[in-house]
Protein backbone atom coordinates (compact mmCIF):
# COMPACT_ATOMS: atom_id res chain seq x y z
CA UNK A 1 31.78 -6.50 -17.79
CA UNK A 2 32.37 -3.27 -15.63
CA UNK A 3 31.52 -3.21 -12.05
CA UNK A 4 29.11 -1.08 -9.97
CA UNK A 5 30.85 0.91 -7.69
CA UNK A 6 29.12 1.55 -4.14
CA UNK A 7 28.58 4.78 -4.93
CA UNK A 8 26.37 3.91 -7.71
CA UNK A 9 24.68 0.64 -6.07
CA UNK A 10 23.56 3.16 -3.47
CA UNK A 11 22.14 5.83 -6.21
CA UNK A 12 20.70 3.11 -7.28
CA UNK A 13 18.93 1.63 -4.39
CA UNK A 14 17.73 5.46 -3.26
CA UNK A 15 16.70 5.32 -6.82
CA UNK A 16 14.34 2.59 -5.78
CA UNK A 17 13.48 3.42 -2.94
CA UNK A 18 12.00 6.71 -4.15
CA UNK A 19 10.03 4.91 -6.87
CA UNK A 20 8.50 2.27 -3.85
CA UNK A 21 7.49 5.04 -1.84
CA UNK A 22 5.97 6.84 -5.55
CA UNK A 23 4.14 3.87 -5.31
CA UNK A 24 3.10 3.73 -2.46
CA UNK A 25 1.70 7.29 -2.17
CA UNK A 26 -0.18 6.67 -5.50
CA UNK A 27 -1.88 3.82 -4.09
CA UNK A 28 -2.83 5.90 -0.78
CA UNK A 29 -4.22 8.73 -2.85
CA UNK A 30 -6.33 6.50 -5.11
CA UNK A 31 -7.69 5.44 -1.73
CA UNK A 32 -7.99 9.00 -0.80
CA UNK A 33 -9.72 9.77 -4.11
CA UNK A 34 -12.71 7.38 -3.20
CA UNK A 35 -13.25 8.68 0.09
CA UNK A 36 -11.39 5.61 2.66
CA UNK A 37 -11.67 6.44 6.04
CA UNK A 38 -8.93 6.15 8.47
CA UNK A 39 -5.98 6.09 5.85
CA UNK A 40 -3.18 5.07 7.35
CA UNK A 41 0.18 4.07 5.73
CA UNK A 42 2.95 2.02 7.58
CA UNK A 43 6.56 1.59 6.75
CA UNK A 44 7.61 -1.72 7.59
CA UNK A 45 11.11 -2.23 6.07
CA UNK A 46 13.47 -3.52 8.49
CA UNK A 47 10.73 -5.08 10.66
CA UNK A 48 9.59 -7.68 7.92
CA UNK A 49 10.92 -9.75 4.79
CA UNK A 50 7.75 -9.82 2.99
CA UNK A 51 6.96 -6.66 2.03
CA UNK A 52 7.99 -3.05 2.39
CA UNK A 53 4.98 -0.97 2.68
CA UNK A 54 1.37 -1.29 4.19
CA UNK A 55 -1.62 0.55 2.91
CA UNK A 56 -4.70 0.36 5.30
CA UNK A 57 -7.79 2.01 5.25
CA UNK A 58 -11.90 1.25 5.87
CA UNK A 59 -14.45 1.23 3.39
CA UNK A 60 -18.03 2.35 4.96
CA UNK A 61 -20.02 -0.15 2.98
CA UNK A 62 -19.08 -3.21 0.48
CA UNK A 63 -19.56 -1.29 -2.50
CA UNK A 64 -16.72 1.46 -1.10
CA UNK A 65 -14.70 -1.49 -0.44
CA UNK A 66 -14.64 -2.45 -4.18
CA UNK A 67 -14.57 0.67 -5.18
CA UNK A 68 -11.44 1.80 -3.33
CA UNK A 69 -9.92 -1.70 -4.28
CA UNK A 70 -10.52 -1.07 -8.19
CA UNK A 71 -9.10 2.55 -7.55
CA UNK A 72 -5.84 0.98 -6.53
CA UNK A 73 -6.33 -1.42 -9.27
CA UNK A 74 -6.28 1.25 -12.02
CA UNK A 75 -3.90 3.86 -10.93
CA UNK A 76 -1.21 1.37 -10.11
CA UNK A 77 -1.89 -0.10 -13.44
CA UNK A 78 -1.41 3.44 -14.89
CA UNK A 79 1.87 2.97 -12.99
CA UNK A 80 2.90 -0.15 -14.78
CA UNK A 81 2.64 -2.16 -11.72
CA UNK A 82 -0.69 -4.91 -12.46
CA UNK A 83 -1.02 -6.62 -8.83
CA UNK A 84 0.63 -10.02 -8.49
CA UNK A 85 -2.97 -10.88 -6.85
CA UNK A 86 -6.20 -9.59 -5.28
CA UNK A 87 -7.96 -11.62 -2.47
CA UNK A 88 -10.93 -11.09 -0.81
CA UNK A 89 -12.71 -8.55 -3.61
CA UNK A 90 -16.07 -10.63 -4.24
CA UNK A 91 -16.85 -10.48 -0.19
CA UNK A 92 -15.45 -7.31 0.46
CA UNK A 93 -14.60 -7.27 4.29
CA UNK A 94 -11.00 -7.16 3.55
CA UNK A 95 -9.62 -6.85 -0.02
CA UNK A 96 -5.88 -7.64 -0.16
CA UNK A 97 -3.74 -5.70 -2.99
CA UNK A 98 -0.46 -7.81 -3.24
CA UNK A 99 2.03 -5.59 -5.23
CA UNK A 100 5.16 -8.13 -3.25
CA UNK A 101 7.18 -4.82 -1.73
CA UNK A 102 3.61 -2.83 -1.35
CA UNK A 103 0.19 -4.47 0.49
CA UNK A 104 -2.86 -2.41 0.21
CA UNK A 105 -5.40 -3.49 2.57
CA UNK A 106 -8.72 -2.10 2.63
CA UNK A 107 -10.89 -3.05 5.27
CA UNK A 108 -14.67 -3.08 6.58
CA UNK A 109 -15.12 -0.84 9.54
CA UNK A 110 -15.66 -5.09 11.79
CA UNK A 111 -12.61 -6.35 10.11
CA UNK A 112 -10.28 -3.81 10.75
CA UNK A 113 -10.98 -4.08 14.31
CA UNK A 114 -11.00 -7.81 14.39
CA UNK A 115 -7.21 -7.97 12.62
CA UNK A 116 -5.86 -4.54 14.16
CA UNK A 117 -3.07 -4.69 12.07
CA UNK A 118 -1.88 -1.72 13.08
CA UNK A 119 -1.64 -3.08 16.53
CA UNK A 120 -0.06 -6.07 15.52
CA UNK A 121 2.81 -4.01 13.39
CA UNK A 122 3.11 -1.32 16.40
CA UNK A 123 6.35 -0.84 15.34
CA UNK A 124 6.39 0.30 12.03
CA UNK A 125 7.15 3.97 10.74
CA UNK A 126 3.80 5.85 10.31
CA UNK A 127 4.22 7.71 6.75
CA UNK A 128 2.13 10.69 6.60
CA UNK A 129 0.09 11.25 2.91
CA UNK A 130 1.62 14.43 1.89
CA UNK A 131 -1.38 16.98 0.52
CA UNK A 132 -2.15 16.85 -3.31
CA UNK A 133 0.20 19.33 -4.84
């Protein structure tokens, strides 16, 4: 069996890494497309084991919520990446999207506040959402 040189693991890992961060802007335009408010996207690698990439953003009423969550839902699909799960969808004041390297978390305009995630992960890389081409 031949070997991978390092040269190649690495084209392959920036391979990957390109396609996470594909995905990632996918799911934070889907977002985008149904009007979120306060969009932000955090880069967490390095800083945590279980999972690369944060998407947050608000929803101004339940049925934005759910319909920024089944946004996600279908574009990623599009992708070829189903979620692994989906929590909080029926109450809407946070809807979790776990896609294990990717968590999109979209939030009522109480919850956010309550869970300030983006207090609590400070130290993550903010990724800016590059305009539509």
């Amino acid at each position: 069996m031949p070997t991978r040189t390092r040269t190649t693991k690495r084209l392959e890992n920036q391979q990957n890494d390109e396609e996470a961060l594909n995905d990632v802007l996918v799911a934070a335009r889907a977002a985008d497309s149904k009007k979120a408010l306060d969009l932000r996207i955090l880069d967490l690698r390095g800083i945590t084991s279980f999972a690369d990439y944060f998407v947050i953003c608000t929803g101004a009423n339940q049925r934005q919520i759910q319909a920024i969550a089944d946004e996600v839902l279908a574009r990623m699909k599009d992708r070829g990446r189903p979620a692994l799960g989906v929590e909080g969808y029926d109450r809407a004041e946070w809807v979790l999207i776990d896609y294990g390297d990717l968590l999109v978390h979209v939030f009522s305009e109480s919850a956010r506040k309550f869970y300030d995630l983006e207090r609590l992960w400070r130290s993550a890389r903010e990724i800016e959402l590059p305009k539509a081409k």
